[in-house]
C-alpha atoms as a PDB file:
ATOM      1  CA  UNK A   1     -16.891   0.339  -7.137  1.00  0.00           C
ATOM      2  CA  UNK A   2     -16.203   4.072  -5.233  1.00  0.00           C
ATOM      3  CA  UNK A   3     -14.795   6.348  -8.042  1.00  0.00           C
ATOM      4  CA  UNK A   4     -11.355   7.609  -8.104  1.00  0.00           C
ATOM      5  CA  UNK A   5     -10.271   9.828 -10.411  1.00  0.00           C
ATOM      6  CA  UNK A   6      -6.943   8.671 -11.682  1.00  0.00           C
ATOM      7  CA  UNK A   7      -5.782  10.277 -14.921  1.00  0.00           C
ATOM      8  CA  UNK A   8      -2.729   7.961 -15.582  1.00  0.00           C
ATOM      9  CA  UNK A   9      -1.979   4.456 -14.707  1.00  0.00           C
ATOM     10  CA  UNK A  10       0.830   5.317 -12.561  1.00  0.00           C
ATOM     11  CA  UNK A  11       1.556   6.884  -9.275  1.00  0.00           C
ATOM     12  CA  UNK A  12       4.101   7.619  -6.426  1.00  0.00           C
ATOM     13  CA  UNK A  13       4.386   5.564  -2.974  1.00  0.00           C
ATOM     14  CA  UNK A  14       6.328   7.656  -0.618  1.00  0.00           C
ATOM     15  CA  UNK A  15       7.510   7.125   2.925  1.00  0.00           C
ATOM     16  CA  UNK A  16       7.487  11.175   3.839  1.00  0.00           C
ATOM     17  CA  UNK A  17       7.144  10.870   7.883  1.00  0.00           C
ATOM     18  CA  UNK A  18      10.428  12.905   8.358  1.00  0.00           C
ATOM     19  CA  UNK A  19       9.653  15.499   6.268  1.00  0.00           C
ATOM     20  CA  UNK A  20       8.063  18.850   7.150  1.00  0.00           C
ATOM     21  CA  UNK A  21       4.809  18.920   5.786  1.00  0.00           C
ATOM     22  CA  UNK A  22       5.000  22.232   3.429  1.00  0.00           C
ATOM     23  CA  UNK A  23       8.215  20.568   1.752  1.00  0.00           C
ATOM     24  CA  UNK A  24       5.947  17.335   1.056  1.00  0.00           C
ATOM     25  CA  UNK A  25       2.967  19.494  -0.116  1.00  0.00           C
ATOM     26  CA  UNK A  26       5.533  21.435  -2.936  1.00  0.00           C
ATOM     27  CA  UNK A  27       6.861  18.014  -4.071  1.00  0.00           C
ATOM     28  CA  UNK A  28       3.217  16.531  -4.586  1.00  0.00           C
ATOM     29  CA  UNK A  29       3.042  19.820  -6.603  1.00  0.00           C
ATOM     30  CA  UNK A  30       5.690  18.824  -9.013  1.00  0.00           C
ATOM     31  CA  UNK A  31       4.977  14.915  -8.734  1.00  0.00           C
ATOM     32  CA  UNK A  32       1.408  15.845 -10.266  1.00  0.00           C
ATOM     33  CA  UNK A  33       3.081  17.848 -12.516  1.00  0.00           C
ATOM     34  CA  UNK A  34       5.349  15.146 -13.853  1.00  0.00           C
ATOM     35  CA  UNK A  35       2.112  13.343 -14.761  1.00  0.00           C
ATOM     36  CA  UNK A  36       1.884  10.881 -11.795  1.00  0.00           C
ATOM     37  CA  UNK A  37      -1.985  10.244 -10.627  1.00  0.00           C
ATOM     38  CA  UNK A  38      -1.247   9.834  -6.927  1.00  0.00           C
ATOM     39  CA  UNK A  39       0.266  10.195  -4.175  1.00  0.00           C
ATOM     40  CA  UNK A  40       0.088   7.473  -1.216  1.00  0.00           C
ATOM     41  CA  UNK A  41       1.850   7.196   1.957  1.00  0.00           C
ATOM     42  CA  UNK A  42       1.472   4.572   5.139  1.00  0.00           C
ATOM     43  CA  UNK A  43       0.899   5.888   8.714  1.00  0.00           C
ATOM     44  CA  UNK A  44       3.008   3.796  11.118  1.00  0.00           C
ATOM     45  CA  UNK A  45       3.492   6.328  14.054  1.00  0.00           C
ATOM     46  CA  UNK A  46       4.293   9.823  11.943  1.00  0.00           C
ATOM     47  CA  UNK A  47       1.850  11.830  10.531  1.00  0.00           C
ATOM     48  CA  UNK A  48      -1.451  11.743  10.783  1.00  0.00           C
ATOM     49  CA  UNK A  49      -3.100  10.186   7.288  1.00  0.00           C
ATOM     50  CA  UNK A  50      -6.394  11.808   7.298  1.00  0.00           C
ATOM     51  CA  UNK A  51      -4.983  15.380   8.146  1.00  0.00           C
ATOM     52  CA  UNK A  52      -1.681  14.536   5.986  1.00  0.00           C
ATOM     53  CA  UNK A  53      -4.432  14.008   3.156  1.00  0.00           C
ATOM     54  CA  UNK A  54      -6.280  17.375   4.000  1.00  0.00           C
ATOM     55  CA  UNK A  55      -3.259  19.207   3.216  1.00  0.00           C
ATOM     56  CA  UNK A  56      -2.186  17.464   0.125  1.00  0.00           C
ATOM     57  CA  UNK A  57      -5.708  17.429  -1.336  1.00  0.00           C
ATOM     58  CA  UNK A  58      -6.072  21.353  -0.329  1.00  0.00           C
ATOM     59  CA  UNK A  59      -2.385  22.281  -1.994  1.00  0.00           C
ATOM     60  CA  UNK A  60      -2.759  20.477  -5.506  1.00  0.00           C
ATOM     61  CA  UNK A  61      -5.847  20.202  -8.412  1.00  0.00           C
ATOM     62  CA  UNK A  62      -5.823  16.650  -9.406  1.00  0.00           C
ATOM     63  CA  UNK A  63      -3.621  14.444  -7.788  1.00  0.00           C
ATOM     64  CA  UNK A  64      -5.380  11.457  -6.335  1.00  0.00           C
ATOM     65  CA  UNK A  65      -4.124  11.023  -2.382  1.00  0.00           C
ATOM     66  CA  UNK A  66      -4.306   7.388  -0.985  1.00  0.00           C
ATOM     67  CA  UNK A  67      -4.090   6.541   2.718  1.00  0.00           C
ATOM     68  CA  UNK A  68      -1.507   3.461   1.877  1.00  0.00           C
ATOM     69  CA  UNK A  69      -2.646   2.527   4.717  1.00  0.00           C
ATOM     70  CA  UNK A  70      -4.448   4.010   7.672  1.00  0.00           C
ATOM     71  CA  UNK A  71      -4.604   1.802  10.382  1.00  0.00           C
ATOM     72  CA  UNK A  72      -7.310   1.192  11.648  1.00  0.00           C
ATOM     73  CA  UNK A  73      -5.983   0.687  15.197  1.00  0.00           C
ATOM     74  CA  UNK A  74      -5.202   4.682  15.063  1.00  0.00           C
ATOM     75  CA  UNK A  75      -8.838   5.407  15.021  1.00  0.00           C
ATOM     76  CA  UNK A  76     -12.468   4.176  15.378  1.00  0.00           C
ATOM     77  CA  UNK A  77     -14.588   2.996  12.755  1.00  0.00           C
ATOM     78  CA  UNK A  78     -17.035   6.030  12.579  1.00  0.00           C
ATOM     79  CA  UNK A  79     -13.833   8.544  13.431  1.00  0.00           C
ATOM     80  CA  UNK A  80     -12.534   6.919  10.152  1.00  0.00           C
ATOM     81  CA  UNK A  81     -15.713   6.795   7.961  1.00  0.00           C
ATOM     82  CA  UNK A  82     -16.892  10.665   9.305  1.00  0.00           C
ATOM     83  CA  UNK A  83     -13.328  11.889   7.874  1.00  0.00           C
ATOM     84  CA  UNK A  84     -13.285  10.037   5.126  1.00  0.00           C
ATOM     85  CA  UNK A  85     -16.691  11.386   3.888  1.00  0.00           C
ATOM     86  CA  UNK A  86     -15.524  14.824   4.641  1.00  0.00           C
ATOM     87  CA  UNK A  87     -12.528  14.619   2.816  1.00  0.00           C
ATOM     88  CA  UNK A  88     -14.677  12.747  -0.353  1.00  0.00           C
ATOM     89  CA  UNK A  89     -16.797  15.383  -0.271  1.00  0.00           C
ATOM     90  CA  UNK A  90     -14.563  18.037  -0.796  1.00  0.00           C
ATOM     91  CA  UNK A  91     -12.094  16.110  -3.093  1.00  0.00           C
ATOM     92  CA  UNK A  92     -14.558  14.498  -5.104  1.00  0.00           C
ATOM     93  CA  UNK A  93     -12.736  11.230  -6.661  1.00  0.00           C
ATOM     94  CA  UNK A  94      -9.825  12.703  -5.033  1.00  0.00           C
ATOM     95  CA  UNK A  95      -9.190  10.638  -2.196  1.00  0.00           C
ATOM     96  CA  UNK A  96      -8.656   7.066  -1.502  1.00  0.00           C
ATOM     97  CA  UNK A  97      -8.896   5.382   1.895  1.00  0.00           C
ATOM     98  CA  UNK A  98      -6.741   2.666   2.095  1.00  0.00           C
ATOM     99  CA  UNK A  99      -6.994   0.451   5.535  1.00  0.00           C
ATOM    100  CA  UNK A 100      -4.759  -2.065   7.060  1.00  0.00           C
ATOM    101  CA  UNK A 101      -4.383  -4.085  10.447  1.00  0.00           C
ATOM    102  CA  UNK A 102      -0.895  -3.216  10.124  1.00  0.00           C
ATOM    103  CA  UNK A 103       1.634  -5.501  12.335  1.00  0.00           C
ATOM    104  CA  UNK A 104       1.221  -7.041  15.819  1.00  0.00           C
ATOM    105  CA  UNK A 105       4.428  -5.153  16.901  1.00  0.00           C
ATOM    106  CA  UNK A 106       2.874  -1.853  16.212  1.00  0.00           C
ATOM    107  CA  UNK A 107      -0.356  -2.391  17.421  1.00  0.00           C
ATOM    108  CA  UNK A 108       0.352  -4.633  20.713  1.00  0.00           C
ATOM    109  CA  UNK A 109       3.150  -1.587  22.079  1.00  0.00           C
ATOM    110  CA  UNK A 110       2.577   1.442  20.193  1.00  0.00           C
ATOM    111  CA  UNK A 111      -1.452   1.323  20.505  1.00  0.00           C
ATOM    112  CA  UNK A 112      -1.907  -0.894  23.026  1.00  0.00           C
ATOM    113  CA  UNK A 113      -4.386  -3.082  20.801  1.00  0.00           C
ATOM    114  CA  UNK A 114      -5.109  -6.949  20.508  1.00  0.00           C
ATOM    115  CA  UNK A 115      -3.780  -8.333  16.906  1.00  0.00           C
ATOM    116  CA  UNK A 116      -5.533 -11.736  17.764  1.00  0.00           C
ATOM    117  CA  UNK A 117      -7.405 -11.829  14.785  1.00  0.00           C
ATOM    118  CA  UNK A 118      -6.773  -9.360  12.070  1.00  0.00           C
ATOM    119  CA  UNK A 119      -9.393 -10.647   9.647  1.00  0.00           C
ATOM    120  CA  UNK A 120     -12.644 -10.612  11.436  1.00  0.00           C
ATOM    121  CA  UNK A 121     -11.009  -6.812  13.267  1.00  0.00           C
ATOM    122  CA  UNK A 122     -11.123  -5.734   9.791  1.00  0.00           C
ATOM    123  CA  UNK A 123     -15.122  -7.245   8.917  1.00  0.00           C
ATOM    124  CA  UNK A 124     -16.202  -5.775  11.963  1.00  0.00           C
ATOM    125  CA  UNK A 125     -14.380  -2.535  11.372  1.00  0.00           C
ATOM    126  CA  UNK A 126     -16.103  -2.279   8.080  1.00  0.00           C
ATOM    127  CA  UNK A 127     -19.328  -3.515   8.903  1.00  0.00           C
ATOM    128  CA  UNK A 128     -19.445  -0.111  11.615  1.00  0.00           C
ATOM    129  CA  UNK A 129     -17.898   2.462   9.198  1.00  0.00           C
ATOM    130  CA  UNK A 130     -20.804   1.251   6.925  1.00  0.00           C
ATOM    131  CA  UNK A 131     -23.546   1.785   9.592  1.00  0.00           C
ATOM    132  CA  UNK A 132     -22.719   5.157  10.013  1.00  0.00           C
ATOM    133  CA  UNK A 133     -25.772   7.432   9.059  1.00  0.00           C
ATOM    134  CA  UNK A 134     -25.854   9.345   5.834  1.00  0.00           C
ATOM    135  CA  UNK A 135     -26.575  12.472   7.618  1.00  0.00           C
ATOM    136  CA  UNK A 136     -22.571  12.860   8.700  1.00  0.00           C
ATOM    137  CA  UNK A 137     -21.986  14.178   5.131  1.00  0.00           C
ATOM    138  CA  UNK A 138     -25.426  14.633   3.851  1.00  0.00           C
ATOM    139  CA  UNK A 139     -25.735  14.244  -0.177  1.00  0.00           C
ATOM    140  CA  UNK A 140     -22.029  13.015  -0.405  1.00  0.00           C
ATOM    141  CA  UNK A 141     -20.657   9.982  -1.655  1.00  0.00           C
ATOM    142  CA  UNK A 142     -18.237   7.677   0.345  1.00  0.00           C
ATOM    143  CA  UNK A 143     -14.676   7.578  -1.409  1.00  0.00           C
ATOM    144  CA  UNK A 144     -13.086   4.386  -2.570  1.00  0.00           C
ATOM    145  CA  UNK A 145     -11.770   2.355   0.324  1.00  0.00           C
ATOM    146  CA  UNK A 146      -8.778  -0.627  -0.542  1.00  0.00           C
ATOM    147  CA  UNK A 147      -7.916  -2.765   1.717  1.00  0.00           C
ATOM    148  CA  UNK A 148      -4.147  -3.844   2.384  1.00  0.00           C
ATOM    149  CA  UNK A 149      -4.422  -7.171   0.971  1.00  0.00           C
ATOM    150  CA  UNK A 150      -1.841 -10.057   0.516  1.00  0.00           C
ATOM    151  CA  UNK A 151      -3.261 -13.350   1.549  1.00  0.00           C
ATOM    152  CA  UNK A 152      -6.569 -14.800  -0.033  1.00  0.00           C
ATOM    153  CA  UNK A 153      -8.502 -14.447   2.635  1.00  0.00           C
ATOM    154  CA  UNK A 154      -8.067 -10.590   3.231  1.00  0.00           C
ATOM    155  CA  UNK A 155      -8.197 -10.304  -0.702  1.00  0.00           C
ATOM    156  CA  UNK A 156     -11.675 -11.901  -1.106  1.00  0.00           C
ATOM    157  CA  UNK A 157     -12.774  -9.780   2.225  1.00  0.00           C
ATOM    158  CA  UNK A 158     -11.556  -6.645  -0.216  1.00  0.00           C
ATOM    159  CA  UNK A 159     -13.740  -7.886  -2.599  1.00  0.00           C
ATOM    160  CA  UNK A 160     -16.602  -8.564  -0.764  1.00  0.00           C
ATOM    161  CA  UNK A 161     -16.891  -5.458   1.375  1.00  0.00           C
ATOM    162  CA  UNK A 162     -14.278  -2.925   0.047  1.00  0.00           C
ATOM    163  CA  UNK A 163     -13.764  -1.727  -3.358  1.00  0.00           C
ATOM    164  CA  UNK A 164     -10.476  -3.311  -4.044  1.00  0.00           C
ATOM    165  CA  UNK A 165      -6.886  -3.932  -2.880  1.00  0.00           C
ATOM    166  CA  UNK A 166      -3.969  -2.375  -2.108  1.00  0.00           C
ATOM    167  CA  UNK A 167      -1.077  -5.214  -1.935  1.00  0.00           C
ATOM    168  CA  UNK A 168       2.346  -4.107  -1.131  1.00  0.00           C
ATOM    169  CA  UNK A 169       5.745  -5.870  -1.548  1.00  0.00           C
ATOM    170  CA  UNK A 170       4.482  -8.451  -4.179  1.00  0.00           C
ATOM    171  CA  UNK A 171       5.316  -9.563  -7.516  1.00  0.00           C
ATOM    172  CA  UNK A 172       3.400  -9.335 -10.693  1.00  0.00           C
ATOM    173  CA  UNK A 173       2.311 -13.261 -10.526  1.00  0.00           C
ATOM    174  CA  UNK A 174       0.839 -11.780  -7.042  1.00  0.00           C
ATOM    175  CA  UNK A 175      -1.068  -9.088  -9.154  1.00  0.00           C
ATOM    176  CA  UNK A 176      -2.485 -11.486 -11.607  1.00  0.00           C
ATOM    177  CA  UNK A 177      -3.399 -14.003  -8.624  1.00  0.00           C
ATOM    178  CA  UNK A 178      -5.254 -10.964  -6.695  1.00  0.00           C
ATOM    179  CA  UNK A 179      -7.062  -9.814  -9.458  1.00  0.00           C
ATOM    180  CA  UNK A 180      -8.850 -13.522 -10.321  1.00  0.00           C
ATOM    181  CA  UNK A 181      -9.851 -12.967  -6.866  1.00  0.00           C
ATOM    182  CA  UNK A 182     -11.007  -9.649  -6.972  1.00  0.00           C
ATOM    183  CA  UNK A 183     -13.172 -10.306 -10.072  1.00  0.00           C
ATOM    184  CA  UNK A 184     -12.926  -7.620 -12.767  1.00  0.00           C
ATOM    185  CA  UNK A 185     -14.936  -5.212 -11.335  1.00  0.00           C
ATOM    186  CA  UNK A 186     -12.834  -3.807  -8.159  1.00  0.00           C
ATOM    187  CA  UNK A 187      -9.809  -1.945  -7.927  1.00  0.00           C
ATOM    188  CA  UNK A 188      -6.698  -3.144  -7.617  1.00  0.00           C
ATOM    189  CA  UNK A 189      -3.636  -0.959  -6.963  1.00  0.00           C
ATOM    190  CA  UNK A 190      -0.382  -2.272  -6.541  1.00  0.00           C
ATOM    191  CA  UNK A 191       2.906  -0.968  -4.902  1.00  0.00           C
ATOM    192  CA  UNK A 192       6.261  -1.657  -7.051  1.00  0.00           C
ATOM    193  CA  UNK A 193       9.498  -0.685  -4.903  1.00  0.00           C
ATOM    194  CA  UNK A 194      12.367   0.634  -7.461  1.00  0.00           C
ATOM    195  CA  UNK A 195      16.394   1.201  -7.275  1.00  0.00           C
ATOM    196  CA  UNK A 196      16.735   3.432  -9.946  1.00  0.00           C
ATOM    197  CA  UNK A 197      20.831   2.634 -10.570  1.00  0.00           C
ATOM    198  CA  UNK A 198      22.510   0.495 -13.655  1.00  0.00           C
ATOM    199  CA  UNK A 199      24.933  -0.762 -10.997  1.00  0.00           C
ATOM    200  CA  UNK A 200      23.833  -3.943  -9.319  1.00  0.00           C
ATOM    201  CA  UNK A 201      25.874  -3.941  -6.302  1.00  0.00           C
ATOM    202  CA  UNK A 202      24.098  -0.747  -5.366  1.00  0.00           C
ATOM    203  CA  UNK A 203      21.005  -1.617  -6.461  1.00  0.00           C
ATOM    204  CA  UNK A 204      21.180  -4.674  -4.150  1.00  0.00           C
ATOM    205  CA  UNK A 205      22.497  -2.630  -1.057  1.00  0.00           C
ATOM    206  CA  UNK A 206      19.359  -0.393  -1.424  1.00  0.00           C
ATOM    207  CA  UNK A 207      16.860  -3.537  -1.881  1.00  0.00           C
ATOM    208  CA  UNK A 208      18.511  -5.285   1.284  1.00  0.00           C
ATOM    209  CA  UNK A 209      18.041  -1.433   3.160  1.00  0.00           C
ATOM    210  CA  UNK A 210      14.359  -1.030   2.171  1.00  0.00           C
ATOM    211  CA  UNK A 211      13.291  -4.687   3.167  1.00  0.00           C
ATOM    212  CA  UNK A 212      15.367  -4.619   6.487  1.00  0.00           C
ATOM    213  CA  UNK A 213      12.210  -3.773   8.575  1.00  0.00           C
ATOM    214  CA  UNK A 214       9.595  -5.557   6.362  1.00  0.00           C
ATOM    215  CA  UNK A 215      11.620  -8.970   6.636  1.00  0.00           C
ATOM    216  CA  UNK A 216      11.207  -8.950  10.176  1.00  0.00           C
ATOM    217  CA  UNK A 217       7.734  -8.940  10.051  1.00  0.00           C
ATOM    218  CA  UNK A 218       5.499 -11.960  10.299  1.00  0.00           C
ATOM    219  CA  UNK A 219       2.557 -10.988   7.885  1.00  0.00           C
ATOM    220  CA  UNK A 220       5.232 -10.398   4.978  1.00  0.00           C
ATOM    221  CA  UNK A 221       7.428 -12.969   5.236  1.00  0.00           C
ATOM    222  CA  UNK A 222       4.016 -15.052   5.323  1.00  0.00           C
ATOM    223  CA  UNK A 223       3.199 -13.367   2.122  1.00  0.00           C
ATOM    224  CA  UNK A 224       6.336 -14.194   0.456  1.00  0.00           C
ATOM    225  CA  UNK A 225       6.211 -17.609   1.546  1.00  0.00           C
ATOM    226  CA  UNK A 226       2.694 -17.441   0.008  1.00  0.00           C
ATOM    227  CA  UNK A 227       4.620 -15.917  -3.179  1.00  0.00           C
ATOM    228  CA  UNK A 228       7.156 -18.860  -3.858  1.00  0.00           C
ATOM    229  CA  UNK A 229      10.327 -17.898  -2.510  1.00  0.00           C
ATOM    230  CA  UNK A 230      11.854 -20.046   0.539  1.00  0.00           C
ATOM    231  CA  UNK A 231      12.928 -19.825   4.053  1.00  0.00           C
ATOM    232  CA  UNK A 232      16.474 -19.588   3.339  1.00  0.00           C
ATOM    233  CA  UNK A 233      15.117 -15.773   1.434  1.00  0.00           C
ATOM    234  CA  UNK A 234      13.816 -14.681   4.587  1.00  0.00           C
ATOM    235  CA  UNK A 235      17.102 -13.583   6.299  1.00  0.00           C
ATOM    236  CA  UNK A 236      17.369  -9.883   7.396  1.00  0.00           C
ATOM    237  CA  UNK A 237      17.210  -7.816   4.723  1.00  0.00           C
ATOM    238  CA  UNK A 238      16.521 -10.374   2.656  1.00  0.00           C
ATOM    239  CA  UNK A 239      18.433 -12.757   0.300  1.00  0.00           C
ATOM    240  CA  UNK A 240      19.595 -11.871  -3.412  1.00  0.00           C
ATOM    241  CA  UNK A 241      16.369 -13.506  -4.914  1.00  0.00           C
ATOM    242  CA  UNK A 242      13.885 -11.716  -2.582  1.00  0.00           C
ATOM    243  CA  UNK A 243      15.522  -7.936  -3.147  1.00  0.00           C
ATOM    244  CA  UNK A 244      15.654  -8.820  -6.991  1.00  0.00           C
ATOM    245  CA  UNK A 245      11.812  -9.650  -6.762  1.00  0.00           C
ATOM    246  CA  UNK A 246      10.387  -7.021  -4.531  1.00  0.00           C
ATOM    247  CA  UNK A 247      12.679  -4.225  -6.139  1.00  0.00           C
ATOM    248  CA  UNK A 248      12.706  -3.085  -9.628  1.00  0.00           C
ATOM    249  CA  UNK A 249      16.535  -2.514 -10.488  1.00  0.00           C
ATOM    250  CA  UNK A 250      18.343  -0.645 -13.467  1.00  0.00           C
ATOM    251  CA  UNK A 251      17.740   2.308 -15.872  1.00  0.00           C
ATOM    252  CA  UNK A 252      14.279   3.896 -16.226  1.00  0.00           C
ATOM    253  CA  UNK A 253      13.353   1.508 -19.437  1.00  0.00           C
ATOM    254  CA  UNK A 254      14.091  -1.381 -17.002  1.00  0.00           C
ATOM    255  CA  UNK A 255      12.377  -0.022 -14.567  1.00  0.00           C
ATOM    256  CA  UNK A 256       8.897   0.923 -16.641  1.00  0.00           C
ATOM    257  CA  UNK A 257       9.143  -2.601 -17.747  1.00  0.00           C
ATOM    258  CA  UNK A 258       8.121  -4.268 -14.452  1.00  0.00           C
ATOM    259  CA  UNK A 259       5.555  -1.439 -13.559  1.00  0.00           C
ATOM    260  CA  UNK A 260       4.430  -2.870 -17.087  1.00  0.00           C
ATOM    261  CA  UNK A 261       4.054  -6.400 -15.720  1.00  0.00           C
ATOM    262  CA  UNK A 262       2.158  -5.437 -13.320  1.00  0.00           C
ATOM    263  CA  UNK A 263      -0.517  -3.737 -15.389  1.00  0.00           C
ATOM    264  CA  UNK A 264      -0.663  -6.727 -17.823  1.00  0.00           C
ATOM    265  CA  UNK A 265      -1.070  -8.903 -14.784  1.00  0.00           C
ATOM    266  CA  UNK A 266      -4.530  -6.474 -13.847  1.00  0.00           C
ATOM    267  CA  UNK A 267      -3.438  -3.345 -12.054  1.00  0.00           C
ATOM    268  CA  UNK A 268      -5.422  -0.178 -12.749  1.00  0.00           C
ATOM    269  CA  UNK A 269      -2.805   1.754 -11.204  1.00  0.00           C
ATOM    270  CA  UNK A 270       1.057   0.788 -10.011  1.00  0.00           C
ATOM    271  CA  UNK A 271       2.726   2.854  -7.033  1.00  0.00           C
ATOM    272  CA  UNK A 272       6.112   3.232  -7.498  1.00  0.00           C
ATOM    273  CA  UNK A 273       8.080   3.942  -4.343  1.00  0.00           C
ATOM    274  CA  UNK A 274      11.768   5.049  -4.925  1.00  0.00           C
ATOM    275  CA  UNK A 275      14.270   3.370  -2.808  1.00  0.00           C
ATOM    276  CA  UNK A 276      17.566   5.241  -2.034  1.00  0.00           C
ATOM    277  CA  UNK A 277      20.379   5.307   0.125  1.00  0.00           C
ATOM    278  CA  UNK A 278      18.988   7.290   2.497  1.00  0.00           C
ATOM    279  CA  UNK A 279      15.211   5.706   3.341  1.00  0.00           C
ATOM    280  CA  UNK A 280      15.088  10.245   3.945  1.00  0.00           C
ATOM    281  CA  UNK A 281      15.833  11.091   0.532  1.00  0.00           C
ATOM    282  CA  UNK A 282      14.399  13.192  -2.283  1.00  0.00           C
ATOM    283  CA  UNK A 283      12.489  10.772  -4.270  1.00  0.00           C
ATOM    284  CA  UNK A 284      11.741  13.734  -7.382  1.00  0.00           C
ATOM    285  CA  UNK A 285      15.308  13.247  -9.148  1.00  0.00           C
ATOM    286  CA  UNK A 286      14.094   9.509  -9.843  1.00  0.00           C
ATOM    287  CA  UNK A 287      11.010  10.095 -10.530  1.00  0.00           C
ATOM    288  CA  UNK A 288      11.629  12.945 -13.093  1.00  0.00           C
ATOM    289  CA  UNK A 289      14.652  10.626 -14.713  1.00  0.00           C
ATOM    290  CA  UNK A 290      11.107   7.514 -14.475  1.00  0.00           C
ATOM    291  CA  UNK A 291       8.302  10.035 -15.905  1.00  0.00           C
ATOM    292  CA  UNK A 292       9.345   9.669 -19.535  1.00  0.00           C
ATOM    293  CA  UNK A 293       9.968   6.014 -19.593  1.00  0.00           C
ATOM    294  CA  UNK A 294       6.301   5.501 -17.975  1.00  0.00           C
ATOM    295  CA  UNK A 295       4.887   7.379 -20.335  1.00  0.00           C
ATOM    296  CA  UNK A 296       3.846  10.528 -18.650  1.00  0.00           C
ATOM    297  CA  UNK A 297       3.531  13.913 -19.457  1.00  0.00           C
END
């Protein structure tokens, strides 16, 4: 499978669309100084991934940058394999190109695209990024790409023409059920939303916040049909049972624990995406208060 050059197990998932870029670029400084391995972010209409990537890559020495995901209704297959080479080549196990059909929402108004059918639009997509010649990056080597995986379908296309998964809103049973279908021998690097709060109350208010958009979409409440919870869990924002199973809640220790779970269940690497308040906030106080618990240095 593509190298990536993770030096821990554990990274950072973060939503930074409304932030200036040179304030992102100084917190992926400290967030690779806290010990995290990576850095991922989605691209739903903000920034730009690849470029976004260029400058985080550029302004730090080891952190690992993951496209979490592109879409791959943003740009064409070669457009997408051509940058991705360039930015392997000078990032050398650096960068990770994660790819997604995103939602039919976003790609039927925003891009004007047909969402008909999202699994053979992603064969074909990766069937053309692989014809594309050597010579666009001669001598280099083409970085890891995961797929955004959740059903069984797009997880065995992952394994059969990607290097891996990236699932997102899932449990660790979800984990351990995508990496028997991975095989052993592929990536798989899962997201883990967290509330960083001993109160509950709050901890549920920011779990119902962060799944407001996601439980309006049709490929994840699909998923977590898929995942064992019910109907009745798919109101807006999500029920009790579905924010206590997509979010991590409590202290840091609690916290670590179910990033834990996830690696026993056959992660190589857990994202953890802090969930506040404010879907705008500073995610470093968590993640400094999470560092030690995790392990990091």
């Amino acid at each position: 499978m593509g190298g990536i050059d993770f030096r821990s197990r554990v990274g950072v998932w973060w939503s930074s669309d409304r932030w200036p870029v040179n304030e992102v670029l100084s917190r992926a400084r400290e967030i690779e100084q806290l010990g995290y391995a990576s850095l991922f972010y989605g691209e739903a209409g903000g920034k730009e991934a690849f470029t976004q990537a260029a400058a985080l890559l550029g302004g730090t020495d080891r952190l690992v940058v993951g496209t979490g995901i592109a879409n791959i209704h943003a740009r064409s297959a070669p457009a997408g394999e051509a940058g991705a080479r360039t930015l392997g080549a000078l990032h050398p196990g650096r960068f990770v190109l994660g790819l997604g059909v995103s939602h039919a929402p976003l790609v039927e108004y925003s891009y004007a695209g047909s969402y008909s059918k999202p699994l053979s639009t992603m064969r074909d997509y990766l069937a053309t990024m692989d014809a594309v010649p050597p010579e666009v990056e001669p001598g280099g080597q083409r970085p890891a790409r995961l797929l955004a995986a959740l059903g069984p379908k797009m997880i065995e296309l992952s394994a059969a023409a990607a290097d891996g998964a990236h699932p997102y809103l899932v449990t660790p049973e979800h984990t351990a059920r995508t990496r028997e279908l991975l095989g052993p021998d592929k990536w798989l690097v899962s997201e883990q939303a967290v509330a960083l709060t001993t109160d509950r109350r709050t901890g549920l208010e920011r779990a119902h916040q962060h799944l407001h958009i996601y439980s309006r979409l049709p490929n994840y409440r699909n998923s977590w049909l898929r995942q064992g919870f019910a109907e009745s869990d798919l109101v807006v924002g999500g029920s009790e049972k579905l924010a206590e199973g997509m979010v991590a809640m409590g202290g840091a220790d609690a916290v670590a624990a179910q990033v834990k779970r996830h690696l026993d269940a056959g992660a190589d690497h857990v994202l953890v995406q802090v969930v506040g308040g404010d879907p705008s906030a500073d995610p470093l106080p968590a993640l400094r208060e999470l560092a030690p618990a995790l392990g990091l240095s």
